[in-house]
N, C-alpha and C. Protein backbone atom coordinates (compact mmCIF):
# COMPACT_ATOMS: atom_id res chain seq x y z
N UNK A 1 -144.03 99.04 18.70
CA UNK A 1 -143.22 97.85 18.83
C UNK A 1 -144.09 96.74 19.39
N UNK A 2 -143.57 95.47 18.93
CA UNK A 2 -145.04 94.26 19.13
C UNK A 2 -143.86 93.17 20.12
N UNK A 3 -144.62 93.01 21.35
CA UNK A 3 -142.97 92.25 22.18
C UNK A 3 -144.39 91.09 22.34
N UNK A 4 -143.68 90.00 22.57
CA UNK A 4 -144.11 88.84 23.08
C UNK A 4 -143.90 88.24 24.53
N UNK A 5 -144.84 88.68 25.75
CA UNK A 5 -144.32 88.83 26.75
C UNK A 5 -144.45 86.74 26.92
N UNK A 6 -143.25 86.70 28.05
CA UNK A 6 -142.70 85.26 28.17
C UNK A 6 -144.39 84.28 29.07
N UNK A 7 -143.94 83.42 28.97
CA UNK A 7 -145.49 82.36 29.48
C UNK A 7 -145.58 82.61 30.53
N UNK A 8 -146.55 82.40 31.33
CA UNK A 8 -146.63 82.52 32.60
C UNK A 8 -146.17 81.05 33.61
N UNK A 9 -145.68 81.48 34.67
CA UNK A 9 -144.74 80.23 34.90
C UNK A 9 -145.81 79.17 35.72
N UNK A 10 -145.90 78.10 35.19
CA UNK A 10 -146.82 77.17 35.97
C UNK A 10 -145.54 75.81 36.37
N UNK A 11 -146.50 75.04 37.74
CA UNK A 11 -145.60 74.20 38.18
C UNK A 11 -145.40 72.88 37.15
N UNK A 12 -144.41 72.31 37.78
CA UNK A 12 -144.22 71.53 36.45
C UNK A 12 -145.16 70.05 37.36
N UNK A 13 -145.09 68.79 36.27
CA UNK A 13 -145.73 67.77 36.96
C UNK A 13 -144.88 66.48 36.78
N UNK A 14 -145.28 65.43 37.34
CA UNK A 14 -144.90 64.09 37.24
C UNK A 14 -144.66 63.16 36.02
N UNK A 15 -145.80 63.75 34.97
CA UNK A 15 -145.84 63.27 33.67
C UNK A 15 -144.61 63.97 33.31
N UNK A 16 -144.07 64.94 33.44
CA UNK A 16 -142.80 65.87 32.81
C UNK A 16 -141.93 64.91 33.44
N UNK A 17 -141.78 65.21 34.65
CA UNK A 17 -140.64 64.73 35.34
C UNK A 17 -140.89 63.38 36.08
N UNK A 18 -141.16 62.41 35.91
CA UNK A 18 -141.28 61.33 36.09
C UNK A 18 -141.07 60.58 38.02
N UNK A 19 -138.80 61.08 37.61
CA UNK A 19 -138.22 60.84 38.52
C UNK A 19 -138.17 61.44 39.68
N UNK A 20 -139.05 62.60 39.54
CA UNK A 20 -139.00 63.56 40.64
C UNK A 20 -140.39 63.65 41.74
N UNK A 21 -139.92 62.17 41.99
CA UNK A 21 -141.01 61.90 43.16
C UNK A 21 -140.70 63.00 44.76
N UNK A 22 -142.18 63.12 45.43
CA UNK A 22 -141.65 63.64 46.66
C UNK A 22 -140.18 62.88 47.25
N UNK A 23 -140.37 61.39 47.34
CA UNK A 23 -139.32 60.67 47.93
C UNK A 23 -137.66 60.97 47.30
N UNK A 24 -138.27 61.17 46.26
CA UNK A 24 -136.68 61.35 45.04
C UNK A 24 -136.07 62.60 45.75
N UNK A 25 -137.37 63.60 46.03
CA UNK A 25 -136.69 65.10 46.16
C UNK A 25 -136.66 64.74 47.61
N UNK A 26 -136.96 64.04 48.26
CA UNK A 26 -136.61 64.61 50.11
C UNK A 26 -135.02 63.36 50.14
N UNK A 27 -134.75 62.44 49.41
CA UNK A 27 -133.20 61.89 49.18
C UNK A 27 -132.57 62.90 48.87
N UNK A 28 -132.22 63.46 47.89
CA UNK A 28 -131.53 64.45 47.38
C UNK A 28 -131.00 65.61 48.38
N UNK A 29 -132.29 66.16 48.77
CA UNK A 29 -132.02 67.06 49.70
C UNK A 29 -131.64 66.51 51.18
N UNK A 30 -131.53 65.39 51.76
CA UNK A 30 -130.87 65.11 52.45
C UNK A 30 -129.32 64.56 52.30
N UNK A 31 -128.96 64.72 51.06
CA UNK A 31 -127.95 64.33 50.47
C UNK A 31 -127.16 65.73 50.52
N UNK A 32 -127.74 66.49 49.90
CA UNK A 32 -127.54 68.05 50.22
C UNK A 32 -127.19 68.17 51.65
N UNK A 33 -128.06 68.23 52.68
CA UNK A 33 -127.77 68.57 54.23
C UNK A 33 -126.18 67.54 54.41
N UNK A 34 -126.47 66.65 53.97
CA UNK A 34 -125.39 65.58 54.67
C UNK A 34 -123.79 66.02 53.75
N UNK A 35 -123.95 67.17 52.51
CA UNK A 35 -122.82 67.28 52.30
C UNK A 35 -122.14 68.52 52.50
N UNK A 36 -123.08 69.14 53.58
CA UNK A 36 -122.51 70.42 54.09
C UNK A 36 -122.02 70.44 55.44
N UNK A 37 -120.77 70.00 55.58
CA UNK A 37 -120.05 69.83 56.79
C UNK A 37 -119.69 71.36 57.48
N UNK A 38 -120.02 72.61 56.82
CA UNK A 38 -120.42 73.86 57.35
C UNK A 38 -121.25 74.60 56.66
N UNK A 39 -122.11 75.33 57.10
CA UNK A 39 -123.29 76.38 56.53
C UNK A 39 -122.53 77.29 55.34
N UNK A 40 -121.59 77.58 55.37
CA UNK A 40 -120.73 77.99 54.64
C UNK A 40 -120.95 77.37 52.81
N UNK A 41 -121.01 76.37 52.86
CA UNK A 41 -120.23 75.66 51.68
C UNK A 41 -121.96 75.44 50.89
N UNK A 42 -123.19 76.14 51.41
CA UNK A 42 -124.58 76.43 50.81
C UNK A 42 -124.67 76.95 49.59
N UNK A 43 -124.33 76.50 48.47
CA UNK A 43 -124.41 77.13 47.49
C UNK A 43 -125.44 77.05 46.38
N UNK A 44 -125.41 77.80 45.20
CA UNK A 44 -126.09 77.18 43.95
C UNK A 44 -125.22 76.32 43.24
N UNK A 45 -123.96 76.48 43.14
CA UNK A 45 -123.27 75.61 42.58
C UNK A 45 -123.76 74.41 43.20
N UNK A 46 -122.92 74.16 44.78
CA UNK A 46 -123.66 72.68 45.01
C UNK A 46 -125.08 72.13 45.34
N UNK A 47 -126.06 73.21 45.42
CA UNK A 47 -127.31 72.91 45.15
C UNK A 47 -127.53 72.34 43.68
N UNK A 48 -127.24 72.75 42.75
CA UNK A 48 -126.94 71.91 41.51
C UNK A 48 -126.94 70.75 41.28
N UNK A 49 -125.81 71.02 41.60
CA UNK A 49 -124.83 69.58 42.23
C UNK A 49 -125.11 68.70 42.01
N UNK A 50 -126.14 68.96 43.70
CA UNK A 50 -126.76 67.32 44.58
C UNK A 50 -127.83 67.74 44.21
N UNK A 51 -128.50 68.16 44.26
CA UNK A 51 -130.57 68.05 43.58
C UNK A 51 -130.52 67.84 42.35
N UNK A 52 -129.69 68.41 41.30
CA UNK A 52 -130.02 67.84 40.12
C UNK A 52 -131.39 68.23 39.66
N UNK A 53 -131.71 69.21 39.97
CA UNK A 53 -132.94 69.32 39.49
C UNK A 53 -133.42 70.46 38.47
N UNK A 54 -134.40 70.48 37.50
CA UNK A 54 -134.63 71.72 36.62
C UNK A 54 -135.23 73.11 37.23
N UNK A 55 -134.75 73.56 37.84
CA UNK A 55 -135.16 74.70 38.62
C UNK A 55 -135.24 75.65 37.81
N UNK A 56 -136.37 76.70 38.15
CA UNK A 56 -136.52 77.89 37.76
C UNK A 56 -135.98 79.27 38.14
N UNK A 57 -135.21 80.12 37.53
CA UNK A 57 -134.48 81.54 37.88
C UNK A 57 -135.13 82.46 37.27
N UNK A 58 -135.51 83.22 38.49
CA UNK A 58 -136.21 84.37 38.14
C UNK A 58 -135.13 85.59 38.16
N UNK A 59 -134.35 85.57 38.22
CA UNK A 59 -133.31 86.81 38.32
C UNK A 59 -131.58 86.18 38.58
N UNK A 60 -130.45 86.70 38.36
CA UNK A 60 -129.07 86.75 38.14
C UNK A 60 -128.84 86.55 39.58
N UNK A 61 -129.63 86.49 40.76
CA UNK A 61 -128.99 86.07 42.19
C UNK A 61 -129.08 84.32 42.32
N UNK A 62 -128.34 84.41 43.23
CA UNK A 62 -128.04 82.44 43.40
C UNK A 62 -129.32 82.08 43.99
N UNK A 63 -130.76 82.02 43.47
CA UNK A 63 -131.87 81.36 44.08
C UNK A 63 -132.46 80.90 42.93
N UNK A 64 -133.08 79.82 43.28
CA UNK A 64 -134.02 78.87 42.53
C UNK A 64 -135.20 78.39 43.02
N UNK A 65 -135.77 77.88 42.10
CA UNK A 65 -137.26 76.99 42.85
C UNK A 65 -137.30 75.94 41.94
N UNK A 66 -138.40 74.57 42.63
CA UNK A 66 -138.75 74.11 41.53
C UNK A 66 -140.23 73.38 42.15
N UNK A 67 -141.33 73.31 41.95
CA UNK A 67 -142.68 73.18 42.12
C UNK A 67 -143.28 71.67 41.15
N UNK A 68 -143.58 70.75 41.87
CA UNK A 68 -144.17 70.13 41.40
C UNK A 68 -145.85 69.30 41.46
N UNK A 69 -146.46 69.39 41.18
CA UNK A 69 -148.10 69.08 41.39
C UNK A 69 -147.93 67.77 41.37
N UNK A 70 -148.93 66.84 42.29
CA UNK A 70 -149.45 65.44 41.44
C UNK A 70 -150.74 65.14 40.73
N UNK A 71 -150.66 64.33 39.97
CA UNK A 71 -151.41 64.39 39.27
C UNK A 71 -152.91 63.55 40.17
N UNK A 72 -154.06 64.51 39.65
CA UNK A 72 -155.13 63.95 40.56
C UNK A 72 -155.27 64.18 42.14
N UNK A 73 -154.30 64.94 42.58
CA UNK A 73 -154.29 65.40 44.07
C UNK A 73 -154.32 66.94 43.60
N UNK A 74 -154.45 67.36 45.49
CA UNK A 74 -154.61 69.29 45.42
C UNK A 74 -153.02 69.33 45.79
N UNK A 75 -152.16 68.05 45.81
CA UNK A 75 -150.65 68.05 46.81
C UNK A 75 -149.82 68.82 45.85
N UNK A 76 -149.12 69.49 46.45
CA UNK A 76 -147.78 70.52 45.39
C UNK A 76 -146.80 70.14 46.43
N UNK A 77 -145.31 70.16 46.30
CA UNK A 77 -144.48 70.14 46.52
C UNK A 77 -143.33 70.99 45.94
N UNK A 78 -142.72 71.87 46.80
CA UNK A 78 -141.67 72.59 45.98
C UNK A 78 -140.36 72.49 46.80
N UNK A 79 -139.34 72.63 46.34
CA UNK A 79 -138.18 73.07 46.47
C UNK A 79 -137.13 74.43 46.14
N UNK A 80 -136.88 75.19 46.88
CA UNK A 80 -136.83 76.49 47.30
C UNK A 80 -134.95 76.64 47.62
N UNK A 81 -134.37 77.84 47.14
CA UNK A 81 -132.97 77.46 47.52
C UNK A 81 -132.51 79.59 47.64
N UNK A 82 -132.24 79.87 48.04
CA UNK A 82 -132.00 81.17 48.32
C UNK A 82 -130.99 81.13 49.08
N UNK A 83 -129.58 82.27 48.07
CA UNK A 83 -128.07 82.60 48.51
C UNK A 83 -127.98 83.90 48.90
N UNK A 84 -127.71 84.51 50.04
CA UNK A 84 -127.25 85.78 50.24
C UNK A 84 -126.35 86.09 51.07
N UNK A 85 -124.74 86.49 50.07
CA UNK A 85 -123.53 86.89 50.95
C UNK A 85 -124.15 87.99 52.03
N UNK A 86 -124.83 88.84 51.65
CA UNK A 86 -124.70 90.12 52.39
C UNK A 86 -125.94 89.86 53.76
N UNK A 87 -126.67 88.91 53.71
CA UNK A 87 -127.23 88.40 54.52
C UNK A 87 -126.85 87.15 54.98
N UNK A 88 -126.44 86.59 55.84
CA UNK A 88 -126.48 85.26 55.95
C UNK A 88 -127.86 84.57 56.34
N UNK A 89 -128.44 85.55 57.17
CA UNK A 89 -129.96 84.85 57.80
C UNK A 89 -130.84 84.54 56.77
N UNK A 90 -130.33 84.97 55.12
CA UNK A 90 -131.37 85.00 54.34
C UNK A 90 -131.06 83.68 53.54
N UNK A 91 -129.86 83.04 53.61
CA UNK A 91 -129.81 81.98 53.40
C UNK A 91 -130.15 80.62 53.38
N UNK A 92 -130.75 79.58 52.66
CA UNK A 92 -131.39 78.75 53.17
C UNK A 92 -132.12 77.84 51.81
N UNK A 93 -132.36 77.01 52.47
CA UNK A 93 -132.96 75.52 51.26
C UNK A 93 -133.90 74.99 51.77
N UNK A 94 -135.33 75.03 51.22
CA UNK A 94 -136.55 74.23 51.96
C UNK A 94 -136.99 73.35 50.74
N UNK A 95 -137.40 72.58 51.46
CA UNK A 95 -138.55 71.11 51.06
C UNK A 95 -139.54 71.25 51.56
N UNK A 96 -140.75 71.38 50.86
CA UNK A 96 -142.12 71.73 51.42
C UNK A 96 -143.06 71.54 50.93
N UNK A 97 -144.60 71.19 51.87
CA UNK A 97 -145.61 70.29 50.88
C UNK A 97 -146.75 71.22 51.34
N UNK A 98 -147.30 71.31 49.88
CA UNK A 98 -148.95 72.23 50.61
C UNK A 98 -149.74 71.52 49.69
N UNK A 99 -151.04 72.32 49.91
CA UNK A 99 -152.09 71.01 49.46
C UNK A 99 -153.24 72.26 49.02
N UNK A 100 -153.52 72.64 47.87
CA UNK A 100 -154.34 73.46 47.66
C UNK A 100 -155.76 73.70 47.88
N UNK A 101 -156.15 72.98 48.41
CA UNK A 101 -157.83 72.70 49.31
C UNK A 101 -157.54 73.20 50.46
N UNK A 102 -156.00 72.62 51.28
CA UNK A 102 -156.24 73.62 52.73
C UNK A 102 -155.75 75.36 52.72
N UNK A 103 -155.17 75.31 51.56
CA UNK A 103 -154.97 76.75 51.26
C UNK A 103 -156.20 77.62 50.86
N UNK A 104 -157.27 76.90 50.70
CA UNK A 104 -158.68 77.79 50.22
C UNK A 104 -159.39 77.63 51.41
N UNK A 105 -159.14 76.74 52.49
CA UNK A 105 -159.78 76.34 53.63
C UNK A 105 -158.56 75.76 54.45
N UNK A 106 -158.21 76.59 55.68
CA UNK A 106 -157.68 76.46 56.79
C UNK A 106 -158.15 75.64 57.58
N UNK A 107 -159.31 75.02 57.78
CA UNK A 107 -159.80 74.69 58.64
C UNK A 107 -159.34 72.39 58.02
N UNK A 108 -159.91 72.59 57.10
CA UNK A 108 -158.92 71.50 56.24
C UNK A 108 -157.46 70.75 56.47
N UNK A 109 -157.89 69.39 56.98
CA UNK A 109 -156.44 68.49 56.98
C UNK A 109 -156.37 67.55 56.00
N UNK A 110 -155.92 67.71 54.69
CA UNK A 110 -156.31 66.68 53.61
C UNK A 110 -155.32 65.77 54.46
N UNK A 111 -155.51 64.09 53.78
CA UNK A 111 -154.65 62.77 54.00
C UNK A 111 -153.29 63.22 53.22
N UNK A 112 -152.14 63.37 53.96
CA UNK A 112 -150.65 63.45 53.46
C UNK A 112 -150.07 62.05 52.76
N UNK A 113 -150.81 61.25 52.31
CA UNK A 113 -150.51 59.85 52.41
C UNK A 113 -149.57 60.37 50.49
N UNK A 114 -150.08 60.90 50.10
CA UNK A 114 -149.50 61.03 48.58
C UNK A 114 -148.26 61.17 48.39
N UNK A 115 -147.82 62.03 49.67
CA UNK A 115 -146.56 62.95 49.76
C UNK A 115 -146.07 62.45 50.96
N UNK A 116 -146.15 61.45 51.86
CA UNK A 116 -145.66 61.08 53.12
C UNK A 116 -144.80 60.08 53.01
N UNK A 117 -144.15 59.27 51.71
CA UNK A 117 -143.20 58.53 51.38
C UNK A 117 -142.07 58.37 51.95
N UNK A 118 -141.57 59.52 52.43
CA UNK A 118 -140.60 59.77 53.43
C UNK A 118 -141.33 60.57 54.89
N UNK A 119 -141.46 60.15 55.65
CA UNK A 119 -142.11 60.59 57.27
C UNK A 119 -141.11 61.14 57.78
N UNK A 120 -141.44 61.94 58.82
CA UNK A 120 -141.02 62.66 59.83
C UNK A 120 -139.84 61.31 60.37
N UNK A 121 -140.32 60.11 60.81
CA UNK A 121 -139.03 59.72 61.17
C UNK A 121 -138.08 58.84 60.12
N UNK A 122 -138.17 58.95 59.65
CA UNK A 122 -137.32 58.67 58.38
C UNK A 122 -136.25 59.98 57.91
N UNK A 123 -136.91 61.11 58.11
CA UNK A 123 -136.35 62.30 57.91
C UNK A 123 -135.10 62.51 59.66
N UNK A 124 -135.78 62.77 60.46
CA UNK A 124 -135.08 62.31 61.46
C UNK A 124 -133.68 60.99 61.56
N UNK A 125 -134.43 60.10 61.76
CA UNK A 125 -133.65 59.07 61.37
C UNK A 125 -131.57 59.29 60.42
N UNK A 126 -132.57 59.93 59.46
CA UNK A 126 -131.33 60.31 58.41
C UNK A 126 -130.46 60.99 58.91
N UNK A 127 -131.25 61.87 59.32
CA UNK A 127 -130.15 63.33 60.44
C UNK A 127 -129.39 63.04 61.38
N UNK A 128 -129.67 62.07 62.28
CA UNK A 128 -128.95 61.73 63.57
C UNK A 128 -128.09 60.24 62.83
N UNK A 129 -128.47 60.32 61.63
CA UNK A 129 -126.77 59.27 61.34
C UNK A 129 -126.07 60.04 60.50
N UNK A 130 -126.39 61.36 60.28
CA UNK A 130 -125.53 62.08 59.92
C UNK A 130 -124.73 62.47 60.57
N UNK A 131 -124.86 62.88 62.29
CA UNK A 131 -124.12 63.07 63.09
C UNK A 131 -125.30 64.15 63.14
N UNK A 132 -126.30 64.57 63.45
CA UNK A 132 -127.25 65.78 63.73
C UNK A 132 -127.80 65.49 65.13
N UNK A 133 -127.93 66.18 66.04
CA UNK A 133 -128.28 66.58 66.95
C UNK A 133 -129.55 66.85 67.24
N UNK A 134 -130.72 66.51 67.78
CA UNK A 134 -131.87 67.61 68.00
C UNK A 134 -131.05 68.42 69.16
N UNK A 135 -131.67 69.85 68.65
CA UNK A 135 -131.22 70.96 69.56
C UNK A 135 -132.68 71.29 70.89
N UNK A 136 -133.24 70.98 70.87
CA UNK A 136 -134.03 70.87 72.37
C UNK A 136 -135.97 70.42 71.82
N UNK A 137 -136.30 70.57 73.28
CA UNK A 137 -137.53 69.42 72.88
C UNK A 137 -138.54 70.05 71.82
N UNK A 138 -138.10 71.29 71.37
CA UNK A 138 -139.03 71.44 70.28
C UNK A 138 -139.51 73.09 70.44
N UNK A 139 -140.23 73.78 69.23
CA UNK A 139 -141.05 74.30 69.43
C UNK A 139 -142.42 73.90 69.49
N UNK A 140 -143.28 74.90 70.57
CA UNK A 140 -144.49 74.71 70.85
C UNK A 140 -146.02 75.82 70.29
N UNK A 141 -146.91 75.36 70.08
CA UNK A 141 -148.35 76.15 70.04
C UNK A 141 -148.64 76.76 71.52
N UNK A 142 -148.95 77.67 71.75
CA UNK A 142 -149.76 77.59 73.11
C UNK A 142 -151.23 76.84 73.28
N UNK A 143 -151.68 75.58 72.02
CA UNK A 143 -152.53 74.58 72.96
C UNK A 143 -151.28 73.37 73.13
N UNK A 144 -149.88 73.69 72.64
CA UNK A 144 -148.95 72.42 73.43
C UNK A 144 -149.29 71.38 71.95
N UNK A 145 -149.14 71.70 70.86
CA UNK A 145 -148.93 71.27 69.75
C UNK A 145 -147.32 71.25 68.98
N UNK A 146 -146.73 70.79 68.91
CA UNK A 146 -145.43 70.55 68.39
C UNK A 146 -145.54 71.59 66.83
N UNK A 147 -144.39 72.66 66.59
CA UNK A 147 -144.69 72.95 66.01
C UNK A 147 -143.59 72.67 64.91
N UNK A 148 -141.99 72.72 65.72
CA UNK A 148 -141.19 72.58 64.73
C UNK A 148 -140.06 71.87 65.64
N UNK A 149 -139.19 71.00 64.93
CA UNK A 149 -137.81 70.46 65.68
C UNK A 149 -136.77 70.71 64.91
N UNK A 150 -135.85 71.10 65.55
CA UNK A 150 -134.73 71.62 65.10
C UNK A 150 -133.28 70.31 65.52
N UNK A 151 -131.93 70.78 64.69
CA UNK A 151 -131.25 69.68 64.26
C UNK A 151 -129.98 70.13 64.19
N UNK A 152 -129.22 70.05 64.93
CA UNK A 152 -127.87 70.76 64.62
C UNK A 152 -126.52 70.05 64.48
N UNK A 153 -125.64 70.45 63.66
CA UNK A 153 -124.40 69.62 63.26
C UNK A 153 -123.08 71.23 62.65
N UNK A 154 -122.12 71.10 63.45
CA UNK A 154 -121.96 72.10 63.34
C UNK A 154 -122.29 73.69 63.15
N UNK A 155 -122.17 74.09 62.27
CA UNK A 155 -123.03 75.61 61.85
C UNK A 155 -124.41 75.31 61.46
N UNK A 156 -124.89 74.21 61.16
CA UNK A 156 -125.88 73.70 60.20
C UNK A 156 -127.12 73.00 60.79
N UNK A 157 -128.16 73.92 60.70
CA UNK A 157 -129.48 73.66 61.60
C UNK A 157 -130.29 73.21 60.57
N UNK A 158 -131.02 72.46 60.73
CA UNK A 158 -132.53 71.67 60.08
C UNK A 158 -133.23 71.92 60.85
N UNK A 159 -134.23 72.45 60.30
CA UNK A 159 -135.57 72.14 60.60
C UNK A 159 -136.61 71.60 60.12
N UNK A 160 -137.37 70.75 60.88
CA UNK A 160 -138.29 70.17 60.51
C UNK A 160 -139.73 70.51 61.38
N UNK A 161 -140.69 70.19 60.17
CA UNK A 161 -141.99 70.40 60.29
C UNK A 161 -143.25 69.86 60.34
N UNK A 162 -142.81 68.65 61.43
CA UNK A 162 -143.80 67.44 61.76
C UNK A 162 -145.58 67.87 60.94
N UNK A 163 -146.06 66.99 60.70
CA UNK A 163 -147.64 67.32 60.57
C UNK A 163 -148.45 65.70 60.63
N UNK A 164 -149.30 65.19 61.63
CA UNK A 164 -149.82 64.24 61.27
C UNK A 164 -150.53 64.12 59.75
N UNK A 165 -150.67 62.88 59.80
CA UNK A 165 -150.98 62.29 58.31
C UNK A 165 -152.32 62.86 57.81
N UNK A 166 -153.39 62.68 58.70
CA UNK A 166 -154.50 62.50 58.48
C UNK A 166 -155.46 62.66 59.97
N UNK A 167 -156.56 63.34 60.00
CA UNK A 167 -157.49 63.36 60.92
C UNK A 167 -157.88 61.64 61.43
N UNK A 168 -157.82 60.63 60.33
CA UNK A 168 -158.67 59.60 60.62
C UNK A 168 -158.50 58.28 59.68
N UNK A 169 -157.90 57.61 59.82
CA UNK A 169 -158.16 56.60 60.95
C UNK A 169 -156.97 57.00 62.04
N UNK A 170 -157.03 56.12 63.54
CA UNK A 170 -156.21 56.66 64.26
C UNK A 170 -154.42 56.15 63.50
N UNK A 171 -154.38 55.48 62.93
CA UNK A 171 -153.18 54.91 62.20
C UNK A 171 -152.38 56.62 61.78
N UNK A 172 -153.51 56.66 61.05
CA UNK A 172 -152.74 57.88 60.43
C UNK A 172 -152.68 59.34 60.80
N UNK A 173 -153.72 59.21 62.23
CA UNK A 173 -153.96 60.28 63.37
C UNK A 173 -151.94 60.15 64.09
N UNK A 174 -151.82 59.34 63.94
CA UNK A 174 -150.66 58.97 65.09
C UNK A 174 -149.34 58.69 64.07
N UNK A 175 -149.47 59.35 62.92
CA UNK A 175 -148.49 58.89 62.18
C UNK A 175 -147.59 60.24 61.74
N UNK A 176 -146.76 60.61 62.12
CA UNK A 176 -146.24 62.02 61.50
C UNK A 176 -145.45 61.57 60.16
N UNK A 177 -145.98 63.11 59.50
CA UNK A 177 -145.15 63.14 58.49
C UNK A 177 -144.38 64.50 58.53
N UNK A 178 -143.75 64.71 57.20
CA UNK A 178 -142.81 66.21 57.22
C UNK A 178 -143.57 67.04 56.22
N UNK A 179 -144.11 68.44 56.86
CA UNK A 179 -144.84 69.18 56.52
C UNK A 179 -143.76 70.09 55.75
N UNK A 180 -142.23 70.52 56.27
CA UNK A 180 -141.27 71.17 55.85
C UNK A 180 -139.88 70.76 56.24
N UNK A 181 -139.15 70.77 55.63
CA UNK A 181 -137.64 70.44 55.96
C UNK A 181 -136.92 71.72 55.32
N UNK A 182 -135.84 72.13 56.50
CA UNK A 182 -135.12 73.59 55.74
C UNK A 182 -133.89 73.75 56.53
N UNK A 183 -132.93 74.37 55.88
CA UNK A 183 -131.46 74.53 55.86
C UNK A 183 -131.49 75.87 56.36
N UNK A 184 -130.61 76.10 57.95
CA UNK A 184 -130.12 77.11 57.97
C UNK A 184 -128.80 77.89 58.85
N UNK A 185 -128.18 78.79 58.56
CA UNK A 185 -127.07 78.82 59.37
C UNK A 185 -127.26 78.89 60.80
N UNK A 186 -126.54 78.05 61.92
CA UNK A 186 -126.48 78.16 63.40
C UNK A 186 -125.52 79.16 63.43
N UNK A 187 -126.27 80.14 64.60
CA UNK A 187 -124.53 80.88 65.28
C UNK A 187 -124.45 82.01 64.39
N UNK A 188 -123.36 82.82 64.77
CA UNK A 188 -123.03 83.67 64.29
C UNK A 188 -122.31 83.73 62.19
């Protein structure tokens, strides 16, 4: 028997999708956070919904992805959405930016300037006129590096994942952006 196994899945890009700027996708998904008045109501249906976006399903459970490269940068950006009744902790929606040079080298801070369209306080900003809360001064590194801030509004925690811009100039030494933004249930 002669089967034709399916393509191998690569991320999609900007030339495809035009409209699906980082900025496009971190609106959306705050549109998302802002229309879940409980952790509860996290779905694929209304992930749908409000992202609007061509996501990829790898299997019959309520999770998706969708990955996008820019063109001429190492910057990727994906969007991530995972449903589980029988778990709740496994539940959850991220926005997230990696950069494939610091993934071959750790030691590496490329300039976020490609993908920093929307900043850390802009992302903030949004949350606390949503009615969001920061829930305390943060997590920490033990050298006392900020690692993550958290956001609460009923059942419904954000987190965010500050990262300065850039090593250099000090502009962009002192400029945070959002390394990750993610949805998850508070509480029991």
């Amino acid at each position: 028997m002669n089967t034709v196994s399916p393509a191998p899945y690569r991320p999609s890009t900007l030339a495809e999708h035009p409209e699906l700027t980082a900025e496009e996708i971190g609106r959306r998904f705050l549109a998302l956070i802002d229309s879940l008045k409980s952790f509860d109501e996290l779905s694929g249906e209304r992930v749908q919904k409000v992202m609007r976006l061509p996501l990829t399903r790898l299997s019959e459970k309520d999770e998706g992805f969708l990955t996008m490269t820019l063109p001429d940068s190492a910057w990727r950006y994906s969007f991530v959405y995972g449903v589980n009744p029988k778990y709740r902790s496994l539940t959850n929606a991220i926005f997230e930016f990696n950069n494939e040079k610091e993934r071959l080298n750790v030691q590496l801070l490329e300039d976020m300037e490609p993908v920093c369209g929307l900043d850390f306080s802009a992302y903030e900003v949004a949350l606390i006129g949503m009615g969001f809360k920061r829930d305390d001064p943060g997590d920490y590194d033990e050298l006392g590096r900020l690692l993550a801030l958290d956001y609460l509004r009923n059942n419904v925690r954000v987190q965010i994942v500050p990262r300065r811009e850039a090593n250099t100039p000090d502009a962009k030494l002192n400029h945070a952006c959002a390394r990750a933004i993610s949805i998850h249930a508070f509480g029991p």
